[in-house]
Protein backbone atom coordinates (compact mmCIF):
# COMPACT_ATOMS: atom_id res chain seq x y z
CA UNK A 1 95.71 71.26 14.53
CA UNK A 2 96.46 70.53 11.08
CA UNK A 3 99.78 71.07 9.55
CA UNK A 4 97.98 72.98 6.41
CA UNK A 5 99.07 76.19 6.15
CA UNK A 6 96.75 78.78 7.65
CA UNK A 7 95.03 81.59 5.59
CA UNK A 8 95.05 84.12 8.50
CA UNK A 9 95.99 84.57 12.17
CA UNK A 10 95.97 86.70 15.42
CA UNK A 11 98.43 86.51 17.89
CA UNK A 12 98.52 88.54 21.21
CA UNK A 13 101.64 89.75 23.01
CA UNK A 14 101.47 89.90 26.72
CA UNK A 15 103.12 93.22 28.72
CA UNK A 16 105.22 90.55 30.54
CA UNK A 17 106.94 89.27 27.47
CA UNK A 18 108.31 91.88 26.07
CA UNK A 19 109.42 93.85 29.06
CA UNK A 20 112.16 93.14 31.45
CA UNK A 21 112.26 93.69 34.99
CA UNK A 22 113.02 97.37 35.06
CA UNK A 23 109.67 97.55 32.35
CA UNK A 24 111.85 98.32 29.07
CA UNK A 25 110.75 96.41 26.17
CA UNK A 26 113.45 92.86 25.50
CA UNK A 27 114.32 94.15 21.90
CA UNK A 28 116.42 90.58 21.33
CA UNK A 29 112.36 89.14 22.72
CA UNK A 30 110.66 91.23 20.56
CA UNK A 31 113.25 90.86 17.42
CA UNK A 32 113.09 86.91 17.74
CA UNK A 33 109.15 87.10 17.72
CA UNK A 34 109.20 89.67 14.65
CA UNK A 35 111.20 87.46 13.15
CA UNK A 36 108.94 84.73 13.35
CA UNK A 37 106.13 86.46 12.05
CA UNK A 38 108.09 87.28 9.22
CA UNK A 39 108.78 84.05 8.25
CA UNK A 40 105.01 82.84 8.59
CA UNK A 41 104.56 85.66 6.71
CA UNK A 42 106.59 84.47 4.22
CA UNK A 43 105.04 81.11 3.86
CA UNK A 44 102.03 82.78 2.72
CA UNK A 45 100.17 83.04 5.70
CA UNK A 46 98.70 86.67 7.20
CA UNK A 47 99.15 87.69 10.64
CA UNK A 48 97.19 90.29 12.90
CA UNK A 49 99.01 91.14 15.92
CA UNK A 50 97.45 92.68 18.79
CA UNK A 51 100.33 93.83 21.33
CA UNK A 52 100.32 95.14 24.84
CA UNK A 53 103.23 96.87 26.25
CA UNK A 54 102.48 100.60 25.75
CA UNK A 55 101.81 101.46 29.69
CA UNK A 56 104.54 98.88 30.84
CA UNK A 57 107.33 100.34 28.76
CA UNK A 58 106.13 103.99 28.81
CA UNK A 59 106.46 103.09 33.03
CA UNK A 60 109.64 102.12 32.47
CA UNK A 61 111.00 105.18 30.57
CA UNK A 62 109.73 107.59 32.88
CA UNK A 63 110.45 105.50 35.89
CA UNK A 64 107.32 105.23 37.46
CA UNK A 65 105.54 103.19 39.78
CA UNK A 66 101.46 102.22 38.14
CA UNK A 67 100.49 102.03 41.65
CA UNK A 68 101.60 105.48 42.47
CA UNK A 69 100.40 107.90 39.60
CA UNK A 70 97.23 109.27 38.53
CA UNK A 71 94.80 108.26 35.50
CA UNK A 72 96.29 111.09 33.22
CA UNK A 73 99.72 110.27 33.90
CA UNK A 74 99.15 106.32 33.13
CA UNK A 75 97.74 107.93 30.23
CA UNK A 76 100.46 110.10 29.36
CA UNK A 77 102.98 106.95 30.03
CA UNK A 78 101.06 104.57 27.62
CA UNK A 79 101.18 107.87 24.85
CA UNK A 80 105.57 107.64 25.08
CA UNK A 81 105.27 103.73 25.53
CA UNK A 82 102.72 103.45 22.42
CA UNK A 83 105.40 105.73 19.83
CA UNK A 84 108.36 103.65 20.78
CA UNK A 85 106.82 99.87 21.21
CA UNK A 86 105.43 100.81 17.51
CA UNK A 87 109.36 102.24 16.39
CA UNK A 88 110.65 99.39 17.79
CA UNK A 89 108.31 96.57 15.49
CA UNK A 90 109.28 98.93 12.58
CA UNK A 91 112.32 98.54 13.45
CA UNK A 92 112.48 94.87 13.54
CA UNK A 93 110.12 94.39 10.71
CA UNK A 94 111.60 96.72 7.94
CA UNK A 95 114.65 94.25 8.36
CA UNK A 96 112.47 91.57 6.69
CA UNK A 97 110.69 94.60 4.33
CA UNK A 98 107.77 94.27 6.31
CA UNK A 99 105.80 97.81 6.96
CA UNK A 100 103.35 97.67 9.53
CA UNK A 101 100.07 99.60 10.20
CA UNK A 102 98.99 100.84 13.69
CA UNK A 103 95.69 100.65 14.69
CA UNK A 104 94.24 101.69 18.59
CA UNK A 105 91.09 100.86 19.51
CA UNK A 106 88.39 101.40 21.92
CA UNK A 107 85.02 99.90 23.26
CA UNK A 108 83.08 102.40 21.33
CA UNK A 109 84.86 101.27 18.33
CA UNK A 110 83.27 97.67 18.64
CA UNK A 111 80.01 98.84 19.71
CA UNK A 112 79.37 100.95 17.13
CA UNK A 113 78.16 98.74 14.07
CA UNK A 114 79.69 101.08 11.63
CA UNK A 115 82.81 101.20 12.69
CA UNK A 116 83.47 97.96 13.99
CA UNK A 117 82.92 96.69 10.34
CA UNK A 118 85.09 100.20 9.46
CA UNK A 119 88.06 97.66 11.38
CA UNK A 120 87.21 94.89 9.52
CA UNK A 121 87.54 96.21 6.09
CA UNK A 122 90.86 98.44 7.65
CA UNK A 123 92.52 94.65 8.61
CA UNK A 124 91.49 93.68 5.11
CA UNK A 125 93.14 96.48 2.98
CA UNK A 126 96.20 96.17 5.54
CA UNK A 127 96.80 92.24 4.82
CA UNK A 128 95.80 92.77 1.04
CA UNK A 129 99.01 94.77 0.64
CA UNK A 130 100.63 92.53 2.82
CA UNK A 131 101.43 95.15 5.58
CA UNK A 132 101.36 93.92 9.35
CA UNK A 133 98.33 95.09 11.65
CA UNK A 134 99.75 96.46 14.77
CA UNK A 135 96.78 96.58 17.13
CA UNK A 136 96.05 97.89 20.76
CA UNK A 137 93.42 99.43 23.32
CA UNK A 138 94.05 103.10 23.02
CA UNK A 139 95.21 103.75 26.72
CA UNK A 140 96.18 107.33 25.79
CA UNK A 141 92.41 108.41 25.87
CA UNK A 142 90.52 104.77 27.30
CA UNK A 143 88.79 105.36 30.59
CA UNK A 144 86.49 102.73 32.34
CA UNK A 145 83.47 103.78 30.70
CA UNK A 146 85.37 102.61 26.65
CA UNK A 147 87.90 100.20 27.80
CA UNK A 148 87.73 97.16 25.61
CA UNK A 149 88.68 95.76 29.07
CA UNK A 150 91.88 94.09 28.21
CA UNK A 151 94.34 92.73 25.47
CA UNK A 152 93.09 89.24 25.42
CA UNK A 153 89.24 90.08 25.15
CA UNK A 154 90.36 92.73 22.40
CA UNK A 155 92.50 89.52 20.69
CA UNK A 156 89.42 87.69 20.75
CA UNK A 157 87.17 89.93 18.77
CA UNK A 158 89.81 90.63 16.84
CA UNK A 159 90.07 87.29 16.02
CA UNK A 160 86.71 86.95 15.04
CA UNK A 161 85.69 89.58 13.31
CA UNK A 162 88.92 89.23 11.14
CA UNK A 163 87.54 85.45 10.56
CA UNK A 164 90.92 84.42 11.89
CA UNK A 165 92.12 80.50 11.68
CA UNK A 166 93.25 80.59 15.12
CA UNK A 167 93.90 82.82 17.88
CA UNK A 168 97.69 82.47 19.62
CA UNK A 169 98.08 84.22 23.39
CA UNK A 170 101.44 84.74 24.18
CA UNK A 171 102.13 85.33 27.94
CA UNK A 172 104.94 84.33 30.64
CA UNK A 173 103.90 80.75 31.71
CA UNK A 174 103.90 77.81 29.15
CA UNK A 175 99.93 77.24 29.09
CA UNK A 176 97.18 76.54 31.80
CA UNK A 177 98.40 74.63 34.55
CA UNK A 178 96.70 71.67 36.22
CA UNK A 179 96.26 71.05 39.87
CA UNK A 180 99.72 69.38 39.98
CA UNK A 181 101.58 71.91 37.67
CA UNK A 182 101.63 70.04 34.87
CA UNK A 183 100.30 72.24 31.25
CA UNK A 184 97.04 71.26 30.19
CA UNK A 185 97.34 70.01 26.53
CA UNK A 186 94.26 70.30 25.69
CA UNK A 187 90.72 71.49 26.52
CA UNK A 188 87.74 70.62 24.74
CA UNK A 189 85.13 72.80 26.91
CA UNK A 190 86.02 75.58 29.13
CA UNK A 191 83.85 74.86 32.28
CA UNK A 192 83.95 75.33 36.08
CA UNK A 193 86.36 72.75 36.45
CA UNK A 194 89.04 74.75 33.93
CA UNK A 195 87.88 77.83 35.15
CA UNK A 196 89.06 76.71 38.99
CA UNK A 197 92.76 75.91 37.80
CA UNK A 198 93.30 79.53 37.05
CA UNK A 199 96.07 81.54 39.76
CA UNK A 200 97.29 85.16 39.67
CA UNK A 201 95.96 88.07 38.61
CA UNK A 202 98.95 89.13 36.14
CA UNK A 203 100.95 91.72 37.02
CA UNK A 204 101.06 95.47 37.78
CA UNK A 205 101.55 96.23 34.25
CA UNK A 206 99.22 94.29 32.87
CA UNK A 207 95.82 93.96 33.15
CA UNK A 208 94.87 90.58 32.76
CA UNK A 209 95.82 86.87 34.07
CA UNK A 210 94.66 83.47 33.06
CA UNK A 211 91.51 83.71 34.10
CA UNK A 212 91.06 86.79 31.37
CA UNK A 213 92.83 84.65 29.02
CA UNK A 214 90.41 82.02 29.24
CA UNK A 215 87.22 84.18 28.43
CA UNK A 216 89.68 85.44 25.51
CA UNK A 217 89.62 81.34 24.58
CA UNK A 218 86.14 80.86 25.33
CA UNK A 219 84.77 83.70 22.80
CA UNK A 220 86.90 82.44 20.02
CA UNK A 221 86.02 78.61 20.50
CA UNK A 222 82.60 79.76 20.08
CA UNK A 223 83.02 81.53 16.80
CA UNK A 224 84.58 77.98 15.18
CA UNK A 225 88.09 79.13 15.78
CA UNK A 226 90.76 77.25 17.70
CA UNK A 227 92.89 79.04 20.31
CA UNK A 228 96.18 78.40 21.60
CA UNK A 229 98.03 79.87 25.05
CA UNK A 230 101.79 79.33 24.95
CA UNK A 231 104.89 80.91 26.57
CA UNK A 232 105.98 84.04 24.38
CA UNK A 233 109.52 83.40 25.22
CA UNK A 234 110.21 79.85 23.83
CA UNK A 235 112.15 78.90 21.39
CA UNK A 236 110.23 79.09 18.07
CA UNK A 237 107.23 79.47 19.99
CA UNK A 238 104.73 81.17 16.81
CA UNK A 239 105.93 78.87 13.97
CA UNK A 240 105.74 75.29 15.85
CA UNK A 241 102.27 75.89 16.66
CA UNK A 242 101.50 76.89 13.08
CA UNK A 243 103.28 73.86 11.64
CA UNK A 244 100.93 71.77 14.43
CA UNK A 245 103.10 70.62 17.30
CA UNK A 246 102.29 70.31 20.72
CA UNK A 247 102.79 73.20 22.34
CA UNK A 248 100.84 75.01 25.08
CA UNK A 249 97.11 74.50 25.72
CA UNK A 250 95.10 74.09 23.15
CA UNK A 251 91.54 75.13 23.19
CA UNK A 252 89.24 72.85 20.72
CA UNK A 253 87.00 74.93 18.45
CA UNK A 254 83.08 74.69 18.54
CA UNK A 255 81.33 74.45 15.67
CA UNK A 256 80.25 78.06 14.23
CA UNK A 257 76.43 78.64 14.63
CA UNK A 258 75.58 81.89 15.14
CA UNK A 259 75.63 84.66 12.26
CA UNK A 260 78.22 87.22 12.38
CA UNK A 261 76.02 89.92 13.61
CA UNK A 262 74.89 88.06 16.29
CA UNK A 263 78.59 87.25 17.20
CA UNK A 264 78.65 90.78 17.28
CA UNK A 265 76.44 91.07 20.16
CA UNK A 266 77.20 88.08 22.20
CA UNK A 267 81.27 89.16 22.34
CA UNK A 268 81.56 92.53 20.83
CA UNK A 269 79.31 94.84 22.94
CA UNK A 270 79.30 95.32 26.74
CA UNK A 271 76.09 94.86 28.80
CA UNK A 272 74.86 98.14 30.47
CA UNK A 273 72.11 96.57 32.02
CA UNK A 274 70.16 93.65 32.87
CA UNK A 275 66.40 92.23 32.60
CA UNK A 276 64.62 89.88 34.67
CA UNK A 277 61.97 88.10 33.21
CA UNK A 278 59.60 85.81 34.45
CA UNK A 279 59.61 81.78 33.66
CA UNK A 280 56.96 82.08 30.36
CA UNK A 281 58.84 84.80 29.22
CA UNK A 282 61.85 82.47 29.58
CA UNK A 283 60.52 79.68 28.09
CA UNK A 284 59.56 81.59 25.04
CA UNK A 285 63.00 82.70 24.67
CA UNK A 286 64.89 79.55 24.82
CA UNK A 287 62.63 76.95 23.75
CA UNK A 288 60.16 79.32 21.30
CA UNK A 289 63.12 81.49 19.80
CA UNK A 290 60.16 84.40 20.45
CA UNK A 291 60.99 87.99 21.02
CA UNK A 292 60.63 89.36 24.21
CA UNK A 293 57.84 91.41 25.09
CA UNK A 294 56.98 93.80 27.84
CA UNK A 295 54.42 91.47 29.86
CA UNK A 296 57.22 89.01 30.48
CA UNK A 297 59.22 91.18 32.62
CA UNK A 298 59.48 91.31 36.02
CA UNK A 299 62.31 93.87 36.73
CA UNK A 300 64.61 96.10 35.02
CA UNK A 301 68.49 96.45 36.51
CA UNK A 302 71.10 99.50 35.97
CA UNK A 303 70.44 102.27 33.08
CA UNK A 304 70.84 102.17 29.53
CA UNK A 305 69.51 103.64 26.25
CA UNK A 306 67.42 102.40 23.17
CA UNK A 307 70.20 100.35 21.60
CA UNK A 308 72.29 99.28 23.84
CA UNK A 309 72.91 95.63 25.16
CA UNK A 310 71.24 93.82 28.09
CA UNK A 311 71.44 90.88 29.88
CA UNK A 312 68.05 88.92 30.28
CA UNK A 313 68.17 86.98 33.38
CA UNK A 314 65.67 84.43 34.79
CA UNK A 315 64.29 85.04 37.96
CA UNK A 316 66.58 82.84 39.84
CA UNK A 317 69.40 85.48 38.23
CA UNK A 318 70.74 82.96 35.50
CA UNK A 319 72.18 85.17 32.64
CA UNK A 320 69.86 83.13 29.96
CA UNK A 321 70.45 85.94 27.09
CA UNK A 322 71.88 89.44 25.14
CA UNK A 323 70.39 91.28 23.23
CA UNK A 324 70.02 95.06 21.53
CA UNK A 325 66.82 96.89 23.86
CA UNK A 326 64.35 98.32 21.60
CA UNK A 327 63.81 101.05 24.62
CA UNK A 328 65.76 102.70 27.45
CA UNK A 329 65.87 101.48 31.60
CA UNK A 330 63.37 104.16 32.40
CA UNK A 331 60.31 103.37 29.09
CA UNK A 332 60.82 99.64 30.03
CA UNK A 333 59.94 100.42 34.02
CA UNK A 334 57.12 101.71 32.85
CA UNK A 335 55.85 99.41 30.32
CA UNK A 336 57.10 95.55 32.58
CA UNK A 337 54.39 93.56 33.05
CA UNK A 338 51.90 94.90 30.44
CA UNK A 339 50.76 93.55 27.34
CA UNK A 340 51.80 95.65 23.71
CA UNK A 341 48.58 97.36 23.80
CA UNK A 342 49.45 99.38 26.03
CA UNK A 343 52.70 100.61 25.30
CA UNK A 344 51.13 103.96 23.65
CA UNK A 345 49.45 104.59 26.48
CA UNK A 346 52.21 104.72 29.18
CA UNK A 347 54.72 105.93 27.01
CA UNK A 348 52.58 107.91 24.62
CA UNK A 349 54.06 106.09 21.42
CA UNK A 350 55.01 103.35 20.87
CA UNK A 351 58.07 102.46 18.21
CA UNK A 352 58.17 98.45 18.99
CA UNK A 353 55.73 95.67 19.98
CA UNK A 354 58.91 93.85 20.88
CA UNK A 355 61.37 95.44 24.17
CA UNK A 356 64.11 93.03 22.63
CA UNK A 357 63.46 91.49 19.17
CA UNK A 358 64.60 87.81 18.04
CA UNK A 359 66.94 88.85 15.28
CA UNK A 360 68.53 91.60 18.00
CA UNK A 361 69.11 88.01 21.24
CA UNK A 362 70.94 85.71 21.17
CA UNK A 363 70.64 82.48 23.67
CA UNK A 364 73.36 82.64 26.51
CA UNK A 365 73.90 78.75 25.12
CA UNK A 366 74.27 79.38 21.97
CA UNK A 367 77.21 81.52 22.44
């Protein structure tokens, strides 16, 4: 990385950094990483911090076990452990006359164009006025159905849609490991091979592992920026990566070529079903950059609405795109296989030629 100073950045806290082993946040971990911030702050640089902790440390106040409680009460526990993880990074921060601005988030907030650009333009005013963006999922109300999923994935579009220099995961272990426990230094593609090295699945408090840190890297390599994964609890850990030393695994950034809207749907949105199309309707995709129509499609896979993402698989089930469906699970069942002609006929209208258009898919590779 280069040792210019940065224009903007996102760094993600991990549960397991800033909670001991009884699950109360480290206030001398979290002071020495506010106090970092601060001084790249200082140097002119913005920061975006997206921070888990809330259900660990609300655990850890009421003394309870995650694996023995209900969804309301995990619910209730990341509520308490939300109010004081945010008192305590006021805390810290107003030391160094920082104020900071909270901001909890759901899936629906990123799938809804609107409002995901509502965030964008909320991060902007924040760092204008040189506040600190606080950010996490909203666990207090997040069920399955409108869970971002997990911290890193949220860092990641974070990231991007904040057009973020790089993105920094801190967690407990120094980087990605290799086969003989050595850190890898760097990665230039994340493939099977990388993918294999990952081991764990995090802890009981959190929700992710290396393996979700690496789709965290993967999304932001492919939106031009570089991501770094580095152990939260050493010593200067935030500003030596920002002045360019060699610390943790670096992932390499790809070169940005897709438009921000269509970065939008390829990482921001969640697939709620799937397509299967035949081999000329996949051709035409990939190598014709056509639309997809209802003739090329062989089968239609879970249930979704007009405007919602889908997957749009080969027949051999290779994921080969994503893309916004001009019409719901049940209208494209009954128009698969049948030219546009038609459409009015078995529907009786017919709002789109096109079951996904161009501008609304985007190639699996070109992610």
């Amino acid at each position: 990385m280069s040792e210019k100073i940065m224009k903007r950045i996102t760094v993600k806290i991990g549960t397991r950094v800033l909670t001991d082993k009884n699950n109360r946040i480290d206030q001398n971990v979290l002071g020495d990483i506010a106090g970092q911030i601060a001084d790249i702050m200082d140097s002119g640089t913005e920061v975006i911090l997206v921070s888990s902790g809330a259900v660990g440390s609300g655990l850890g106040i009421l003394g309870l076990d995650k694996n023995a409680i209900s969804l309301s009460a995990m619910q209730a526990a990341a509520s308490i452990g939300q109010n004081y993880l945010m008192n305590s990074y006021n805390e810290h921060f107003s030391k160094r006359k920082y104020v900071t601005g909270q901001m909890l988030l759901t899936q629906e907030d990123l799938t809804d164009r609107k409002r995901f650009l509502n965030i964008k333009y909320t991060l902007n005013t924040l760092l204008k006025h040189k506040a600190l963006p606080v950010i996490n999922e909203n666990d207090s109300v997040s069920t399955d159905e409108i869970k971002c999923g997990d911290n890193d994935r949220l860092s990641s579009l974070v990231a991007d849609l904040a057009d973020s220099d790089i993105l920094i995961i801190l967690t407990d272990v120094e980087g990605l490991y290799d086969e003989n426990g050595k850190v890898v230094k760097v990665v230039q593609e994340i493939n099977e091979n990388v993918r294999s090295l990952c081991r764990g699945k995090g802890s009981t408090e959190s929700t992710g592992g290396m393996i979700t840190k690496l789709d965290a890297a993967q999304n932001v390599v492919k939106s031009g920026i570089q991501c770094v994964i580095a152990s939260g609890r050493k010593k200067n850990v935030l500003k030596d990566i920002c002045s360019g030393r060699d610390i943790g695994t670096k992932f390499v950034p790809l070169e940005r070529t897709l438009k921000a809207r269509k970065r939008w749907i390829a990482f921001s949105l969640k697939a709620k079903g799937a397509i299967i199309v035949d081999e000329g309707a996949e051709k035409a995709l990939i190598d014709g950059r056509k639309s997809l129509l209802p003739i090329g499609i062989k089968d239609v896979k879970g249930i979704f609405s007009e405007g919602d993402v889908v997957e749009i698989s080969s027949a051999s089930g290779t994921i080969i795109a994503r893309g916004l469906s001009n019409y719901s699970s049940d209208e494209v069942v009954k128009i698969k296989g049948k030219k546009t002609n038609v459409i009015e006929k078995e529907l009786g209208y017919k709002d789109y030629d096109e079951v996904v258009h161009r501008d609304n898919l985007v190639i699996v590779e070109e992610e």
